[in-house]
Protein backbone atom coordinates (compact mmCIF):
# COMPACT_ATOMS: atom_id res chain seq x y z
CA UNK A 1 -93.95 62.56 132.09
CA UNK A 2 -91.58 65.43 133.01
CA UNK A 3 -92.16 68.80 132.50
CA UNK A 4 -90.16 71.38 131.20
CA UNK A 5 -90.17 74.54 133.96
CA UNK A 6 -91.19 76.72 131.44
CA UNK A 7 -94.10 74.82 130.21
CA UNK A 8 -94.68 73.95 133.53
CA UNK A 9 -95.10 77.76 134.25
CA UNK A 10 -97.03 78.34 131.03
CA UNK A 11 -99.68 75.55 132.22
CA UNK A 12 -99.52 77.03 136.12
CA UNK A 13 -102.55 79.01 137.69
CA UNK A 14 -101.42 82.80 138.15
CA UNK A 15 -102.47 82.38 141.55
CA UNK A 16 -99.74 79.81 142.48
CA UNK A 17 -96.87 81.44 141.18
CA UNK A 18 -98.08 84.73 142.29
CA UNK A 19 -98.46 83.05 146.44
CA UNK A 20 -94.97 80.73 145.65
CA UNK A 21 -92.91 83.85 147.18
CA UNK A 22 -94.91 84.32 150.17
CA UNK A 23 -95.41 80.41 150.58
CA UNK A 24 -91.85 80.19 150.66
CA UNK A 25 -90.61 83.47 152.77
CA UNK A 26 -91.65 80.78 155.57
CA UNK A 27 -88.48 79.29 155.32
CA UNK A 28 -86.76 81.38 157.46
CA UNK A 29 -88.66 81.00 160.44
CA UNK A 30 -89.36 77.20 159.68
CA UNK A 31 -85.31 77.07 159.89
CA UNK A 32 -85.46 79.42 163.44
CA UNK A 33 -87.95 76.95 164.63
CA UNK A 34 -85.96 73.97 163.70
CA UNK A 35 -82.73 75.75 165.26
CA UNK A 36 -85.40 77.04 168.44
CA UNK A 37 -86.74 73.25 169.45
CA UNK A 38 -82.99 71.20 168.83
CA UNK A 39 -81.90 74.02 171.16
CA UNK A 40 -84.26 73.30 173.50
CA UNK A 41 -83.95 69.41 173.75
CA UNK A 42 -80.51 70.36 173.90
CA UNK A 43 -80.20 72.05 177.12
CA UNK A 44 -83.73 70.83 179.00
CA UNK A 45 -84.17 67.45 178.32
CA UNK A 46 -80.74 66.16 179.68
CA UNK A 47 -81.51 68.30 182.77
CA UNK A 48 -84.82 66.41 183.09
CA UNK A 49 -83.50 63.46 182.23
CA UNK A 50 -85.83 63.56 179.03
CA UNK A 51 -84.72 60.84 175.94
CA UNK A 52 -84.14 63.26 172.71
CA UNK A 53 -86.69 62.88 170.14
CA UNK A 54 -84.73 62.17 166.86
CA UNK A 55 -85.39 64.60 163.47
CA UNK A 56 -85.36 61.27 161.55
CA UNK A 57 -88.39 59.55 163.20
CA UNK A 58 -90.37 63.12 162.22
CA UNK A 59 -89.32 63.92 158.47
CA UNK A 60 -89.75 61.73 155.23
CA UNK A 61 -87.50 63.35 152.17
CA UNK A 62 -88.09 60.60 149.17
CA UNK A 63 -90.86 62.11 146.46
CA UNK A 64 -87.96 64.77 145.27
CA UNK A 65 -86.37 61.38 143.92
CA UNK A 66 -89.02 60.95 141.64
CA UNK A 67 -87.27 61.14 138.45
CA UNK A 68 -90.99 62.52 136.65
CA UNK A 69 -90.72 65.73 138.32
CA UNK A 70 -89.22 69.33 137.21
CA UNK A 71 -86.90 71.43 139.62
CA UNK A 72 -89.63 73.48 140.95
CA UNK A 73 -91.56 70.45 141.59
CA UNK A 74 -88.65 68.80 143.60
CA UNK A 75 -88.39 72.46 145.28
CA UNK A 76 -91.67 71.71 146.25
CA UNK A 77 -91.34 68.66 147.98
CA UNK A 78 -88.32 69.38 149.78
CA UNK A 79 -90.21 72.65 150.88
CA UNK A 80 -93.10 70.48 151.93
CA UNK A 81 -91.33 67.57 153.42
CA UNK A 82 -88.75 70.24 155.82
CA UNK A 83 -91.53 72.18 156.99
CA UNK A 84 -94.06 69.13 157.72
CA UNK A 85 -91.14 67.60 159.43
CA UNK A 86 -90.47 70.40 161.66
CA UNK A 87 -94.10 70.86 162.69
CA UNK A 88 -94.33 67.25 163.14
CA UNK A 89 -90.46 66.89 165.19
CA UNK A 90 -91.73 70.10 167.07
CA UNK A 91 -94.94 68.33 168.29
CA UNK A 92 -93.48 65.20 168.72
CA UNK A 93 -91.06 66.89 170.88
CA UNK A 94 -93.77 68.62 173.03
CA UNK A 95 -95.39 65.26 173.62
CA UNK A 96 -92.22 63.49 174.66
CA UNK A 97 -91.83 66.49 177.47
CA UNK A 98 -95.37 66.04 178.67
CA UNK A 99 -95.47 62.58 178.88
CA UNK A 100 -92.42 62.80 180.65
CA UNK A 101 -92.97 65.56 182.60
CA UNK A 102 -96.68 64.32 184.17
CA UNK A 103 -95.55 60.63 184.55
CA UNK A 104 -95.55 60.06 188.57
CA UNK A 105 -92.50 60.69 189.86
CA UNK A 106 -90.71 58.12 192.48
CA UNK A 107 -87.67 58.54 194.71
């Protein structure tokens, strides 16, 4: 059943909305991150001749379409889904290099 945000607050721990700004001051350097590894795909993989991993095989937005939950709980899941895809898009790229980058080499 959906939640009004203001009884949703009302119910909340004091603890959670107290940490929700400094939980979410990490989306600036998520976003630097994000910008920092397309970047770098951009430029060094063509020059290695390194396949781009794809943002799309790495982050899953659906649960803020759940029509149960309040704006701050849709906040949440956007929050949660960017920055899970980013870690996960930023790994996957690093694991694309290396395998890559230590396969045996032939001329």
């Amino acid at each position: 059943m959906k939640q009004s945000i203001p009884a949703y607050l009302r119910g909340a721990n004091v603890w959670s909305v107290l940490t929700a700004p400094v939980i979410y001051s990490l989306i600036l350097p998520l976003v630097l991150l994000d910008l920092w590894v397309t970047i770098y795909q951009l430029i060094c993989f063509p020059i290695y001749g390194i396949a781009r991993v794809h943002r799309r095989s790495y982050w899953f937005q659906d649960r803020h379409a759940l029509g149960y939950l309040n704006g701050i709980e849709k906040t949440n899941c956007i929050f949660r889904g960017y920055s899970c895809g980013v870690r996960q898009g930023g790994f996957g790229a690093r694991r694309h290099f290396r395998q890559t980058m230590s396969a045996p080499r032939t001329r």
